[in-house]
PDBML (XML) file of the C-alpha atoms, coordinates in Angstrom:
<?xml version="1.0" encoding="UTF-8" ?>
<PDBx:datablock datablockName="MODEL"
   xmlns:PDBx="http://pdbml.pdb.org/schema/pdbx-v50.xsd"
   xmlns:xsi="http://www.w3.org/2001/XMLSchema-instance"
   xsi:schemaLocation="http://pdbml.pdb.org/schema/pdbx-v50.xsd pdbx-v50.xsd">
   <PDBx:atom_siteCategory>
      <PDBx:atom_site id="1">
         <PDBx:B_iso_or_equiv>0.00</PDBx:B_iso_or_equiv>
         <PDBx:Cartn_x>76.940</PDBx:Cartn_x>
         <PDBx:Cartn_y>19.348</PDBx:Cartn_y>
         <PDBx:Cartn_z>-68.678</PDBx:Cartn_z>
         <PDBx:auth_asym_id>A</PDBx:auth_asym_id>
         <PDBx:auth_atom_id>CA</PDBx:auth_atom_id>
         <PDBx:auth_comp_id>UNK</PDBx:auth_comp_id>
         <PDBx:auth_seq_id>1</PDBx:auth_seq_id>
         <PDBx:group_PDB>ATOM</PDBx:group_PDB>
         <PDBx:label_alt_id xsi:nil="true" />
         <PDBx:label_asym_id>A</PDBx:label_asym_id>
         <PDBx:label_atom_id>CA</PDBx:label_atom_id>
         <PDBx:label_comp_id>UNK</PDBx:label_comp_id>
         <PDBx:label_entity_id>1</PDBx:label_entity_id>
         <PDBx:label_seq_id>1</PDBx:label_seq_id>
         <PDBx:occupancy>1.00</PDBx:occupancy>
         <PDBx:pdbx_PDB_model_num>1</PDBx:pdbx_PDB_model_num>
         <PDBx:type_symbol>C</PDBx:type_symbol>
      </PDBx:atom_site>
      <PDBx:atom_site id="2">
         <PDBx:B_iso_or_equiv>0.00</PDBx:B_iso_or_equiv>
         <PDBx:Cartn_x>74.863</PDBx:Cartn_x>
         <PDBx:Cartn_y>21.673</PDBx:Cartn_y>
         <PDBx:Cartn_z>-67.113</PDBx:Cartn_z>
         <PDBx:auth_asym_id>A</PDBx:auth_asym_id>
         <PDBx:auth_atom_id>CA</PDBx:auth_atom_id>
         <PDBx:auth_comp_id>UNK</PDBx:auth_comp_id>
         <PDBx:auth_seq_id>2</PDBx:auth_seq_id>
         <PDBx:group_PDB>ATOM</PDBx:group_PDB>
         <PDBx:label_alt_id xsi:nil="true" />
         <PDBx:label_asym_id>A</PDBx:label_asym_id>
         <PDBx:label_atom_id>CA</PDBx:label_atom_id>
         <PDBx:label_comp_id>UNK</PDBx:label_comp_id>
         <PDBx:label_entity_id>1</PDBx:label_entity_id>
         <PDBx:label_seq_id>2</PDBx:label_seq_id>
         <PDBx:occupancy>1.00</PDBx:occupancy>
         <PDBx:pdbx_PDB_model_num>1</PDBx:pdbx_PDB_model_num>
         <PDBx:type_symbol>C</PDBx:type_symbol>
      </PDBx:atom_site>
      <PDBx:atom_site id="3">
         <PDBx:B_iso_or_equiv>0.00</PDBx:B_iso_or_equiv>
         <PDBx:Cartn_x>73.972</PDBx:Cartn_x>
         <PDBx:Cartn_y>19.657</PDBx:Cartn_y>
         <PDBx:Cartn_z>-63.930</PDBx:Cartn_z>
         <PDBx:auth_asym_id>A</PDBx:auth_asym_id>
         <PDBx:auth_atom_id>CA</PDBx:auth_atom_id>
         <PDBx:auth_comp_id>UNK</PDBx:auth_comp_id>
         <PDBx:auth_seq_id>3</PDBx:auth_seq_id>
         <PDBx:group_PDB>ATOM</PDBx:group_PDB>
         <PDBx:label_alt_id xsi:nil="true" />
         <PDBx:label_asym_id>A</PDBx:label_asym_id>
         <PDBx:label_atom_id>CA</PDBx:label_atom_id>
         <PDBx:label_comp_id>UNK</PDBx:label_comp_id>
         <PDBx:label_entity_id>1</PDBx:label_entity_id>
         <PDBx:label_seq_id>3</PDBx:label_seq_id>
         <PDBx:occupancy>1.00</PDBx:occupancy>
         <PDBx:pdbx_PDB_model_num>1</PDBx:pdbx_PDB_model_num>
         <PDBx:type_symbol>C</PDBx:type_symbol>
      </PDBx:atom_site>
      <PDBx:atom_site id="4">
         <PDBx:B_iso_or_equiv>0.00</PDBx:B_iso_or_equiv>
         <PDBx:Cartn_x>77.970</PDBx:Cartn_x>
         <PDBx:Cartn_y>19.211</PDBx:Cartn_y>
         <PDBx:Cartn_z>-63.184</PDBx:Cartn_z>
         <PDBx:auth_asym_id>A</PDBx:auth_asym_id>
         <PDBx:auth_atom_id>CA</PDBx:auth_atom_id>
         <PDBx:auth_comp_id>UNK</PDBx:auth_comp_id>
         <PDBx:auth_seq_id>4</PDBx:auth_seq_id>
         <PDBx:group_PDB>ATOM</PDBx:group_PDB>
         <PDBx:label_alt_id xsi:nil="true" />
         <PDBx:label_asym_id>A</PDBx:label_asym_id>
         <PDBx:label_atom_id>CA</PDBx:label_atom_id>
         <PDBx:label_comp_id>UNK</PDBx:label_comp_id>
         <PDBx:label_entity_id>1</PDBx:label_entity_id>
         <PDBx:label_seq_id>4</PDBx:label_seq_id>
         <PDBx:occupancy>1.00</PDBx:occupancy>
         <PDBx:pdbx_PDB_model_num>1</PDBx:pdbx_PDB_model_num>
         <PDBx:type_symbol>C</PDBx:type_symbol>
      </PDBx:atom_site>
      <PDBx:atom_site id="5">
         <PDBx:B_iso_or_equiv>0.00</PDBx:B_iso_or_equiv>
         <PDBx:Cartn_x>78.572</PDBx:Cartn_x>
         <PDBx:Cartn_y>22.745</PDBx:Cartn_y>
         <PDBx:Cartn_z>-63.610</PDBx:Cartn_z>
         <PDBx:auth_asym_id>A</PDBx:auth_asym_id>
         <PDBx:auth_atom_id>CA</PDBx:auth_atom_id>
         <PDBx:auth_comp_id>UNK</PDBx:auth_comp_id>
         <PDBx:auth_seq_id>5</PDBx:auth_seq_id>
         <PDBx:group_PDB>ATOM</PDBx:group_PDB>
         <PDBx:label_alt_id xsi:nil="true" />
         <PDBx:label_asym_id>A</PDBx:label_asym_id>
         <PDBx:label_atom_id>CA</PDBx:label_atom_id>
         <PDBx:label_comp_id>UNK</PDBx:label_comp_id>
         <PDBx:label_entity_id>1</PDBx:label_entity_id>
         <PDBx:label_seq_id>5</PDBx:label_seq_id>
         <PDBx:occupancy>1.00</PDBx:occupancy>
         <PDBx:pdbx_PDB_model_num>1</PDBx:pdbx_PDB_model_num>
         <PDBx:type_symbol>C</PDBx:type_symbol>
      </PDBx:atom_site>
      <PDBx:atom_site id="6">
         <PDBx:B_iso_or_equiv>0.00</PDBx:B_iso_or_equiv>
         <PDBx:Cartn_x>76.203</PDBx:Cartn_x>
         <PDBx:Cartn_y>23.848</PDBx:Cartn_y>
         <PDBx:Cartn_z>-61.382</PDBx:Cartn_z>
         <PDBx:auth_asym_id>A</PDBx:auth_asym_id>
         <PDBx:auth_atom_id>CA</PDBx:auth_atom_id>
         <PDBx:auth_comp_id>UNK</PDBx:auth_comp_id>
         <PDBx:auth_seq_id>6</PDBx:auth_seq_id>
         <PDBx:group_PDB>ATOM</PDBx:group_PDB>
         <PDBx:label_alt_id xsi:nil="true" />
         <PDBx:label_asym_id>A</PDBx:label_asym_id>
         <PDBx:label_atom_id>CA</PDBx:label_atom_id>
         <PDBx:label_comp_id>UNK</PDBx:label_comp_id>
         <PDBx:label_entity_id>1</PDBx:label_entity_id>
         <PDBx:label_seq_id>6</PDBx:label_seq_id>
         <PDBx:occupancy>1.00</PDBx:occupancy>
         <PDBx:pdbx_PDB_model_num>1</PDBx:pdbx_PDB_model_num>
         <PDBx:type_symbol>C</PDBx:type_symbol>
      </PDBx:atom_site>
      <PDBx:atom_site id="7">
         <PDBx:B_iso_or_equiv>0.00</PDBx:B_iso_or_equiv>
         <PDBx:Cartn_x>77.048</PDBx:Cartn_x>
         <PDBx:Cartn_y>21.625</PDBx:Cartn_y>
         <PDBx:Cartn_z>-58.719</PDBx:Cartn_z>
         <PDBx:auth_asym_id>A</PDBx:auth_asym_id>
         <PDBx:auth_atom_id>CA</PDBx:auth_atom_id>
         <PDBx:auth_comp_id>UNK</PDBx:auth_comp_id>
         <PDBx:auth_seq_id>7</PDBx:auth_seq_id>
         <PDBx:group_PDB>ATOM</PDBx:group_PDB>
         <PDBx:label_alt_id xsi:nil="true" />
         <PDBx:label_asym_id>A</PDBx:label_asym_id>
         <PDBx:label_atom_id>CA</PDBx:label_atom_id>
         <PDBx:label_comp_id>UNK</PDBx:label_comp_id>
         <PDBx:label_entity_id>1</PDBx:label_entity_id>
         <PDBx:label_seq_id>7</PDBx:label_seq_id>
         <PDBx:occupancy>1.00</PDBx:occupancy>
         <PDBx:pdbx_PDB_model_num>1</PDBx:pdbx_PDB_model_num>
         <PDBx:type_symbol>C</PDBx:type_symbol>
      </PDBx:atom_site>
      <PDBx:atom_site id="8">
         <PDBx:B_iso_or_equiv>0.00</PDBx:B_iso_or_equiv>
         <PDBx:Cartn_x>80.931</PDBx:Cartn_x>
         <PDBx:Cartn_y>21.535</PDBx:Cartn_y>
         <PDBx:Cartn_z>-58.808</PDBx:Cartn_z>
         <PDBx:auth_asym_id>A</PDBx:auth_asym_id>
         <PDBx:auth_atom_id>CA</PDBx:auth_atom_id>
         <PDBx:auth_comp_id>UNK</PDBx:auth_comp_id>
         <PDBx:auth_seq_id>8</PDBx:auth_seq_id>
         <PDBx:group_PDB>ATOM</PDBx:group_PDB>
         <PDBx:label_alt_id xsi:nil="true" />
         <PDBx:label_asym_id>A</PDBx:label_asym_id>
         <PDBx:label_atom_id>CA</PDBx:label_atom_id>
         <PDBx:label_comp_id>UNK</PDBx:label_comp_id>
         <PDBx:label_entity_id>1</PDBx:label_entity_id>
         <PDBx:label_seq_id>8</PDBx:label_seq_id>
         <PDBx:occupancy>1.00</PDBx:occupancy>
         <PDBx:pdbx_PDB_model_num>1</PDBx:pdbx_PDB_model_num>
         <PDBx:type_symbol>C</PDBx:type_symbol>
      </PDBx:atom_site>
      <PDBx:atom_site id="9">
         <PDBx:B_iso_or_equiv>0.00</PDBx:B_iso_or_equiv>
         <PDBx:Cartn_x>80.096</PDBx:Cartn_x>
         <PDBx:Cartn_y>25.672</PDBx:Cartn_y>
         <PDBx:Cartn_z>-58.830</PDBx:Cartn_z>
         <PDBx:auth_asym_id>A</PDBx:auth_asym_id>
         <PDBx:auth_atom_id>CA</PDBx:auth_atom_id>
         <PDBx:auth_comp_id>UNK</PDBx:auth_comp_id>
         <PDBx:auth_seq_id>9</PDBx:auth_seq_id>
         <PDBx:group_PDB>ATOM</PDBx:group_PDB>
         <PDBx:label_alt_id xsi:nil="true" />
         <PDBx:label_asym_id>A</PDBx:label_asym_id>
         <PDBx:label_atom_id>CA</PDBx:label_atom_id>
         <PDBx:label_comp_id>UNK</PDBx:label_comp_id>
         <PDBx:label_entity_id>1</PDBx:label_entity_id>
         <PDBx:label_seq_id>9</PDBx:label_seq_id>
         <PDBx:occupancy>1.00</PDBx:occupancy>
         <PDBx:pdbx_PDB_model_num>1</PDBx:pdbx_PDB_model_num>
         <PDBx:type_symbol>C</PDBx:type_symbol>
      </PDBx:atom_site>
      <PDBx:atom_site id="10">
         <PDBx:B_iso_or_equiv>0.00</PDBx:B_iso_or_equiv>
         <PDBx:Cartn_x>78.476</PDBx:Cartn_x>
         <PDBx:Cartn_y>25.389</PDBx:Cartn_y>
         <PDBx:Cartn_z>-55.441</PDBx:Cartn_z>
         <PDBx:auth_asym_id>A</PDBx:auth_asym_id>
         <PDBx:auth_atom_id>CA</PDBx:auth_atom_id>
         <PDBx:auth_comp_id>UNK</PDBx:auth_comp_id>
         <PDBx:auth_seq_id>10</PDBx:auth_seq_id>
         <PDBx:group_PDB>ATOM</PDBx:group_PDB>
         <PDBx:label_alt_id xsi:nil="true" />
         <PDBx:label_asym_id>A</PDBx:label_asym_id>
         <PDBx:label_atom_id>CA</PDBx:label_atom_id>
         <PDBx:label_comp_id>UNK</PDBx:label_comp_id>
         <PDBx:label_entity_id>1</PDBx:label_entity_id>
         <PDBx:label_seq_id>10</PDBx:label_seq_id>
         <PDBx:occupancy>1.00</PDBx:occupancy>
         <PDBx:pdbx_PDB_model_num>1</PDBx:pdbx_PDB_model_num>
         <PDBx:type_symbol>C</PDBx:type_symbol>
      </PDBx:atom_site>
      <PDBx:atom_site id="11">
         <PDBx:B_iso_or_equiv>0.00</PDBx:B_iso_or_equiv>
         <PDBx:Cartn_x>80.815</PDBx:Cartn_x>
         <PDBx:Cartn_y>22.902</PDBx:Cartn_y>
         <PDBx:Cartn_z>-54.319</PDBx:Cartn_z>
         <PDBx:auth_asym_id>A</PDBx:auth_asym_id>
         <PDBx:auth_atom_id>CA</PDBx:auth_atom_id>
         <PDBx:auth_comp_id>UNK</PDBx:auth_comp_id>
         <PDBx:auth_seq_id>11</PDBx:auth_seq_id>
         <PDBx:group_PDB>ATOM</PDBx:group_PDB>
         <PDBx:label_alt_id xsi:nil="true" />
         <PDBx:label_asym_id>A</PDBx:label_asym_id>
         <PDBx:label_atom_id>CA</PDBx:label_atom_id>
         <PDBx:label_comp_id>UNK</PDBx:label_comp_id>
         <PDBx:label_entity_id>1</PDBx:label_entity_id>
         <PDBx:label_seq_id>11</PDBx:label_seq_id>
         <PDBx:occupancy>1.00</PDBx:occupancy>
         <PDBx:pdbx_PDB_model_num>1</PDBx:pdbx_PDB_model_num>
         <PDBx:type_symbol>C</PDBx:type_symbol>
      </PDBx:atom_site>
      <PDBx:atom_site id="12">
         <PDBx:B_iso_or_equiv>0.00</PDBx:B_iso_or_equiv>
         <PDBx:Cartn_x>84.379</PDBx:Cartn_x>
         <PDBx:Cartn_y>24.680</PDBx:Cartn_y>
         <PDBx:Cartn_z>-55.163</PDBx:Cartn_z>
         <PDBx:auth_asym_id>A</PDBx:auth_asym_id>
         <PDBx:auth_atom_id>CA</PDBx:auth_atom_id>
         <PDBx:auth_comp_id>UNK</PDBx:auth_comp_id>
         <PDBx:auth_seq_id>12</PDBx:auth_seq_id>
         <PDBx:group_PDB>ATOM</PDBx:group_PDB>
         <PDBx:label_alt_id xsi:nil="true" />
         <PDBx:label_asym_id>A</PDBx:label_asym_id>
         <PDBx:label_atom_id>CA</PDBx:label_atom_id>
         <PDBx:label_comp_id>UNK</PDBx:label_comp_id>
         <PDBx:label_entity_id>1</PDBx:label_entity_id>
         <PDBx:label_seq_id>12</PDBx:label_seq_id>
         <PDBx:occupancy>1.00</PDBx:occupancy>
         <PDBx:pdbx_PDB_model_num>1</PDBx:pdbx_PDB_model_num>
         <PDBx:type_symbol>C</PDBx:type_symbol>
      </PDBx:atom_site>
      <PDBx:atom_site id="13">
         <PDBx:B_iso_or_equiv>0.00</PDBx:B_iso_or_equiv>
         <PDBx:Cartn_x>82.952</PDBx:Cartn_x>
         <PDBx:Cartn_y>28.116</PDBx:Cartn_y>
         <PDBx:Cartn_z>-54.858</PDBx:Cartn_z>
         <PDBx:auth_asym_id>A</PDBx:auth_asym_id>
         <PDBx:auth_atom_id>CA</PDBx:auth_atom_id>
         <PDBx:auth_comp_id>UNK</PDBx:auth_comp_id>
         <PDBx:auth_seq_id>13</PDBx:auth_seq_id>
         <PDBx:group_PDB>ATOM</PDBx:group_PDB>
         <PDBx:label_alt_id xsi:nil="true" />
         <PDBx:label_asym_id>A</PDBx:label_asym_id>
         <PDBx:label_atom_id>CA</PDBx:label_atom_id>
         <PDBx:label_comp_id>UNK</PDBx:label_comp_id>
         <PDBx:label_entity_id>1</PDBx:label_entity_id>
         <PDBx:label_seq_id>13</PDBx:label_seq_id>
         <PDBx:occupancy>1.00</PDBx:occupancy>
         <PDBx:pdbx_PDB_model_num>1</PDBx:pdbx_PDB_model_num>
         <PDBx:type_symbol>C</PDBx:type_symbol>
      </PDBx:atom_site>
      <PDBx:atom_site id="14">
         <PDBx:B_iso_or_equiv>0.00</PDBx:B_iso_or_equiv>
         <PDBx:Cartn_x>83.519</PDBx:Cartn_x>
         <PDBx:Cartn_y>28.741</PDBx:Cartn_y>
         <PDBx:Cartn_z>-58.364</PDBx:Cartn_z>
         <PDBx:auth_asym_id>A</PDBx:auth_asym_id>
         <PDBx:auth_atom_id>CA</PDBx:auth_atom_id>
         <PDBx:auth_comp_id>UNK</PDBx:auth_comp_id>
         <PDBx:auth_seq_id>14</PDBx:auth_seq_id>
         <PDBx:group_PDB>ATOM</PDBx:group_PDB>
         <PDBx:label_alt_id xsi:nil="true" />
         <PDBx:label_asym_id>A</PDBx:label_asym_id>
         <PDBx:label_atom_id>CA</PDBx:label_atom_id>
         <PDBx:label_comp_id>UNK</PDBx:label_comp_id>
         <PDBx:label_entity_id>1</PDBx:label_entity_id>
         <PDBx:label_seq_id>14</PDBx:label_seq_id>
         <PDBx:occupancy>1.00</PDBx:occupancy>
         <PDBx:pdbx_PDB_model_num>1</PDBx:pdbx_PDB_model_num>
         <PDBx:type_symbol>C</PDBx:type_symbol>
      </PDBx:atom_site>
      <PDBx:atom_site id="15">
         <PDBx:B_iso_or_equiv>0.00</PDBx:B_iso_or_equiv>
         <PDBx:Cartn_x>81.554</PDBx:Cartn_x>
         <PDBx:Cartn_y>30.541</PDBx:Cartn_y>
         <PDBx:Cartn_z>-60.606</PDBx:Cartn_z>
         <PDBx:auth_asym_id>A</PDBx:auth_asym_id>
         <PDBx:auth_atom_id>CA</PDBx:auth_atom_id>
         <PDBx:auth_comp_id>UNK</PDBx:auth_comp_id>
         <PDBx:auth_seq_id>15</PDBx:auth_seq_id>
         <PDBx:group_PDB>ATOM</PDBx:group_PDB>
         <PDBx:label_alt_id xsi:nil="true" />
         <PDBx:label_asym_id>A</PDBx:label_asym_id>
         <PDBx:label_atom_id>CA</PDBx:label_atom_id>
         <PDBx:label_comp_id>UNK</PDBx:label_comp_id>
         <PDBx:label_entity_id>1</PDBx:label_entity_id>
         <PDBx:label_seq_id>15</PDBx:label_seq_id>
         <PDBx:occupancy>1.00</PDBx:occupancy>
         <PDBx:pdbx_PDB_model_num>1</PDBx:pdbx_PDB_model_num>
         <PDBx:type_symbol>C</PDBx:type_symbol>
      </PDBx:atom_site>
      <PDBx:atom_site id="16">
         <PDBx:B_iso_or_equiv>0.00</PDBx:B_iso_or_equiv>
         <PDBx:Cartn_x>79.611</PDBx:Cartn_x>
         <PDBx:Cartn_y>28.620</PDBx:Cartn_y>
         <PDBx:Cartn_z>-63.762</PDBx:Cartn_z>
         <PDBx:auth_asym_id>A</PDBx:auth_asym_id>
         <PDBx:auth_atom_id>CA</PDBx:auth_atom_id>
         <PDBx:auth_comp_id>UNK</PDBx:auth_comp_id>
         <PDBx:auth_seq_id>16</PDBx:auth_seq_id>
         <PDBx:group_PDB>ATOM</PDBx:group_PDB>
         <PDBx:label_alt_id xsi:nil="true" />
         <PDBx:label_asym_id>A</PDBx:label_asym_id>
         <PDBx:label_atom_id>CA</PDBx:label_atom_id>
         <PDBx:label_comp_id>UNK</PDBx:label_comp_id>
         <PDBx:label_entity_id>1</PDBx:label_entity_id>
         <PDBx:label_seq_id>16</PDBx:label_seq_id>
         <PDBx:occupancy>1.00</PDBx:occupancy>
         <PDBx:pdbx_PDB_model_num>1</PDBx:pdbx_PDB_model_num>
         <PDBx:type_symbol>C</PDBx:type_symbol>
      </PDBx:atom_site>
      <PDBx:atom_site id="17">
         <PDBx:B_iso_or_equiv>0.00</PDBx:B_iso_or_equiv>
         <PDBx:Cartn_x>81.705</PDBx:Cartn_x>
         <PDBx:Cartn_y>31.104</PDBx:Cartn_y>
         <PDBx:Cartn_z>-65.903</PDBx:Cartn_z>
         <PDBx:auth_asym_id>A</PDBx:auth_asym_id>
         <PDBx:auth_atom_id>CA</PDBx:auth_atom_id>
         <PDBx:auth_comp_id>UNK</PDBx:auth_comp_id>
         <PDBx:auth_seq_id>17</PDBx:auth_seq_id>
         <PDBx:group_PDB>ATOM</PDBx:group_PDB>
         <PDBx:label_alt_id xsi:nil="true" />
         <PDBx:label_asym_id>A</PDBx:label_asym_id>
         <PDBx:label_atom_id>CA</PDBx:label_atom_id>
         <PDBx:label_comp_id>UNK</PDBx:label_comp_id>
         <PDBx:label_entity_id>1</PDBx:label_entity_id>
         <PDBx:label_seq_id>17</PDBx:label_seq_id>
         <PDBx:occupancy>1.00</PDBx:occupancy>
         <PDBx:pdbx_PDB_model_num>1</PDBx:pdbx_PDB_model_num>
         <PDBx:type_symbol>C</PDBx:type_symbol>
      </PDBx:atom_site>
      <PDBx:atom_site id="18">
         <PDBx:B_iso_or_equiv>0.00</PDBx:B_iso_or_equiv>
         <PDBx:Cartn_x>84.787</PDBx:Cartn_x>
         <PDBx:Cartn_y>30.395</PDBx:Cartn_y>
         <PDBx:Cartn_z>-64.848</PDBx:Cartn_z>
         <PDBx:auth_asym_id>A</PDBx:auth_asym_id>
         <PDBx:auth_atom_id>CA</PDBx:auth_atom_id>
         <PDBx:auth_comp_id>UNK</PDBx:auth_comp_id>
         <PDBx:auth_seq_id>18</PDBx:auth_seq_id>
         <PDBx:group_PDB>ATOM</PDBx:group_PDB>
         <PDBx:label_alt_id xsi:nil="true" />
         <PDBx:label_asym_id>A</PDBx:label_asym_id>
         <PDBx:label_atom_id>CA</PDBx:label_atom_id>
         <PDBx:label_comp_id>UNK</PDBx:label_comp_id>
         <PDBx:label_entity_id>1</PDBx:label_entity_id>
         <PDBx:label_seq_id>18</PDBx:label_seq_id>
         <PDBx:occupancy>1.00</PDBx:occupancy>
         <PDBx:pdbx_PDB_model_num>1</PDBx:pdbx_PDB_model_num>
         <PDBx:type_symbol>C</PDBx:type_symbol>
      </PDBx:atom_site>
      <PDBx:atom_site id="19">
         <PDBx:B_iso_or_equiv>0.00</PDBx:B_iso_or_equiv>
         <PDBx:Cartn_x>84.144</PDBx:Cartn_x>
         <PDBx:Cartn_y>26.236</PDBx:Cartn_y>
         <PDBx:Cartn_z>-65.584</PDBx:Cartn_z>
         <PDBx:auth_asym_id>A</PDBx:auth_asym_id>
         <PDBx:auth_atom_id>CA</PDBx:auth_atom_id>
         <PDBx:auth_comp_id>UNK</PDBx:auth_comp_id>
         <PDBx:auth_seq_id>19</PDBx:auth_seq_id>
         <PDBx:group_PDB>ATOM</PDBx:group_PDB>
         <PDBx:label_alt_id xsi:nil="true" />
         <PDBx:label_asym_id>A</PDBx:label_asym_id>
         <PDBx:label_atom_id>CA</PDBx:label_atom_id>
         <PDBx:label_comp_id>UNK</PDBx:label_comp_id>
         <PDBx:label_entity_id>1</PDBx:label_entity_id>
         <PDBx:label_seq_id>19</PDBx:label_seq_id>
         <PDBx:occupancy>1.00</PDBx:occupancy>
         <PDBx:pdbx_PDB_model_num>1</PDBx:pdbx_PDB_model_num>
         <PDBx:type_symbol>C</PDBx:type_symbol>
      </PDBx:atom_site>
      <PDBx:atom_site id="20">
         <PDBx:B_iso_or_equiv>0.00</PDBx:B_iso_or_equiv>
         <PDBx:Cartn_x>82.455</PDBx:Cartn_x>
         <PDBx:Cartn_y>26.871</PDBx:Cartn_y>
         <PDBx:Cartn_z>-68.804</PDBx:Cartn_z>
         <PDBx:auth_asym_id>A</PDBx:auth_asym_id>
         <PDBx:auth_atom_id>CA</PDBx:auth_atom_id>
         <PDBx:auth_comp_id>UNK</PDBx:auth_comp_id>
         <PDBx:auth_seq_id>20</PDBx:auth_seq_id>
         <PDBx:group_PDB>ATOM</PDBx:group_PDB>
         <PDBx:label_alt_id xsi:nil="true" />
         <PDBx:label_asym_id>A</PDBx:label_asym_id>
         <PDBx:label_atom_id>CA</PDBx:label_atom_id>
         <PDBx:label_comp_id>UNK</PDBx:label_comp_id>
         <PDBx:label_entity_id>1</PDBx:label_entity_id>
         <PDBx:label_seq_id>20</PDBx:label_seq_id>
         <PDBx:occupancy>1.00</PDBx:occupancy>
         <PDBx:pdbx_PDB_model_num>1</PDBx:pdbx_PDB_model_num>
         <PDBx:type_symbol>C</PDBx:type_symbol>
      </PDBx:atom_site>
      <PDBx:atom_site id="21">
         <PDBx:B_iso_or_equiv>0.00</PDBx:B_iso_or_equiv>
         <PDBx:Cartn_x>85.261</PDBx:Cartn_x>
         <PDBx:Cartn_y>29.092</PDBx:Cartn_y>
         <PDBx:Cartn_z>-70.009</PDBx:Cartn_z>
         <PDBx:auth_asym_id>A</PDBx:auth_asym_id>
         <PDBx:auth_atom_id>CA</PDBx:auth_atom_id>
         <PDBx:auth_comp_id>UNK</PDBx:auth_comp_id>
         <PDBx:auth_seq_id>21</PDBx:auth_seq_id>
         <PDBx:group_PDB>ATOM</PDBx:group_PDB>
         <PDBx:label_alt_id xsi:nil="true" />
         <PDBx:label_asym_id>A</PDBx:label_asym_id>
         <PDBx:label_atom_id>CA</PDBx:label_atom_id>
         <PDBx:label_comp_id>UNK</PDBx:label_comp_id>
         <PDBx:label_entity_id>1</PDBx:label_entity_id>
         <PDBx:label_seq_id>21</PDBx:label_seq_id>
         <PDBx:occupancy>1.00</PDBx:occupancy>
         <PDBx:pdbx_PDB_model_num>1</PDBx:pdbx_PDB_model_num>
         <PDBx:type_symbol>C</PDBx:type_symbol>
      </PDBx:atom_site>
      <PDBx:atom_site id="22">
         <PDBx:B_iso_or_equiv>0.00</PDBx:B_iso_or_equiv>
         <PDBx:Cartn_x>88.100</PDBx:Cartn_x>
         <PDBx:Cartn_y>26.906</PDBx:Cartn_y>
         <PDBx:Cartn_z>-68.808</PDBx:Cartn_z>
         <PDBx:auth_asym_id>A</PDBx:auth_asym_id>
         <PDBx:auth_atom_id>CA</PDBx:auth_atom_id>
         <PDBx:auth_comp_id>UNK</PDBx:auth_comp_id>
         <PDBx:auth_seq_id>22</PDBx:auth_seq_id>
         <PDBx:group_PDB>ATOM</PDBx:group_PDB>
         <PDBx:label_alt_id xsi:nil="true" />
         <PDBx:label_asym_id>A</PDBx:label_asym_id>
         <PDBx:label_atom_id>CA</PDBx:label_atom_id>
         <PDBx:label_comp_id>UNK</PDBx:label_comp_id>
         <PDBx:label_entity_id>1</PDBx:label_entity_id>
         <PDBx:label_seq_id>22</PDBx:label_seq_id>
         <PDBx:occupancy>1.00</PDBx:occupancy>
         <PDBx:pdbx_PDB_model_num>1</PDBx:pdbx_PDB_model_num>
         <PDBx:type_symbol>C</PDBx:type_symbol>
      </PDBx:atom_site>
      <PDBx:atom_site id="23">
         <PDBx:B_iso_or_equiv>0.00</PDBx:B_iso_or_equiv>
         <PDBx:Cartn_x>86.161</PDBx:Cartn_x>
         <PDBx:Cartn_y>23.644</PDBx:Cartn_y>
         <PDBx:Cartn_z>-70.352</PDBx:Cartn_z>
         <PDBx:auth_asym_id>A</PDBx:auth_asym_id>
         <PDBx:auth_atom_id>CA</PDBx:auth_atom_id>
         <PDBx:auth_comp_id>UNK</PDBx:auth_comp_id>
         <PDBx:auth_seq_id>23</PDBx:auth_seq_id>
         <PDBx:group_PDB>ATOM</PDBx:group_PDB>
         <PDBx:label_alt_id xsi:nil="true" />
         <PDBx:label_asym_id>A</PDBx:label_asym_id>
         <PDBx:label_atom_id>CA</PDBx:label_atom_id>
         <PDBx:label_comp_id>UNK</PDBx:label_comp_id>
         <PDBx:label_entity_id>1</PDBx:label_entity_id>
         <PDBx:label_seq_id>23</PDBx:label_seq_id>
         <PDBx:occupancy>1.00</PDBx:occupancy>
         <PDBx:pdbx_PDB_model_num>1</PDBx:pdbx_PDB_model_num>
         <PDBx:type_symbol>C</PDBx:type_symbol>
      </PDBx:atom_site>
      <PDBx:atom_site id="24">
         <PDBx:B_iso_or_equiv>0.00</PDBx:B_iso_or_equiv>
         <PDBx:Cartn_x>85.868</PDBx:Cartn_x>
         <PDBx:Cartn_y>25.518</PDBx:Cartn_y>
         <PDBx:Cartn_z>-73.539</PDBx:Cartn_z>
         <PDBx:auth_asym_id>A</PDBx:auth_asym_id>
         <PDBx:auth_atom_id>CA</PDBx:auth_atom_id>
         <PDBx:auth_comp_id>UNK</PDBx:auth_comp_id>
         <PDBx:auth_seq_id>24</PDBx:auth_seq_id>
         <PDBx:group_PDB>ATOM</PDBx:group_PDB>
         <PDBx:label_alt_id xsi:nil="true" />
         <PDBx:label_asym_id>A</PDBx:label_asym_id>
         <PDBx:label_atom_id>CA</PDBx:label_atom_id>
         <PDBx:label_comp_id>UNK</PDBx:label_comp_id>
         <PDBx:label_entity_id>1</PDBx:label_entity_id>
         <PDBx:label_seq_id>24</PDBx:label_seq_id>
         <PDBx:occupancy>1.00</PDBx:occupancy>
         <PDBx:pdbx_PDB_model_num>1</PDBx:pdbx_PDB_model_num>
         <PDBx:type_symbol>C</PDBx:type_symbol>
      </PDBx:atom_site>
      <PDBx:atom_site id="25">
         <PDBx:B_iso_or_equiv>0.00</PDBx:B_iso_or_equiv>
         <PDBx:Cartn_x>89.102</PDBx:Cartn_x>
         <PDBx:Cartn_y>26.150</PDBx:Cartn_y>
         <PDBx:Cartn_z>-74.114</PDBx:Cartn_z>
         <PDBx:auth_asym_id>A</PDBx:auth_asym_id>
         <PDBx:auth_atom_id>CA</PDBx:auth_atom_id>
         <PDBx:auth_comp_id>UNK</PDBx:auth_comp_id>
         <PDBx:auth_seq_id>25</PDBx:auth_seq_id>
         <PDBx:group_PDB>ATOM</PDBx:group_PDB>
         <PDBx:label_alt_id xsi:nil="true" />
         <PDBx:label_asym_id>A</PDBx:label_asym_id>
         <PDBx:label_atom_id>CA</PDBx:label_atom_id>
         <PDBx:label_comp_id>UNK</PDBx:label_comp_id>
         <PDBx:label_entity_id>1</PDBx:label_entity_id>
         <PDBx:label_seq_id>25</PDBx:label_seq_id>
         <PDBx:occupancy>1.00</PDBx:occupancy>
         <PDBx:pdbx_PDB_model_num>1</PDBx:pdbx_PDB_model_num>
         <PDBx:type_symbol>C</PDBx:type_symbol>
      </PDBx:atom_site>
   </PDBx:atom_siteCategory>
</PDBx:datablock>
């Protein structure tokens, strides 16, 4: 989980927040 975050963050120029926020939900 981590590992995708962090690379779809640097990839979409999104922040890990936003993803783990939107996933949680």
């Amino acid at each position: 989980v981590l590992n995708k975050i962090s690379v779809a963050a640097q990839n979409a120029a999104v922040s890990d927040k936003d993803l783990i926020e939107g996933l949680k939900r």
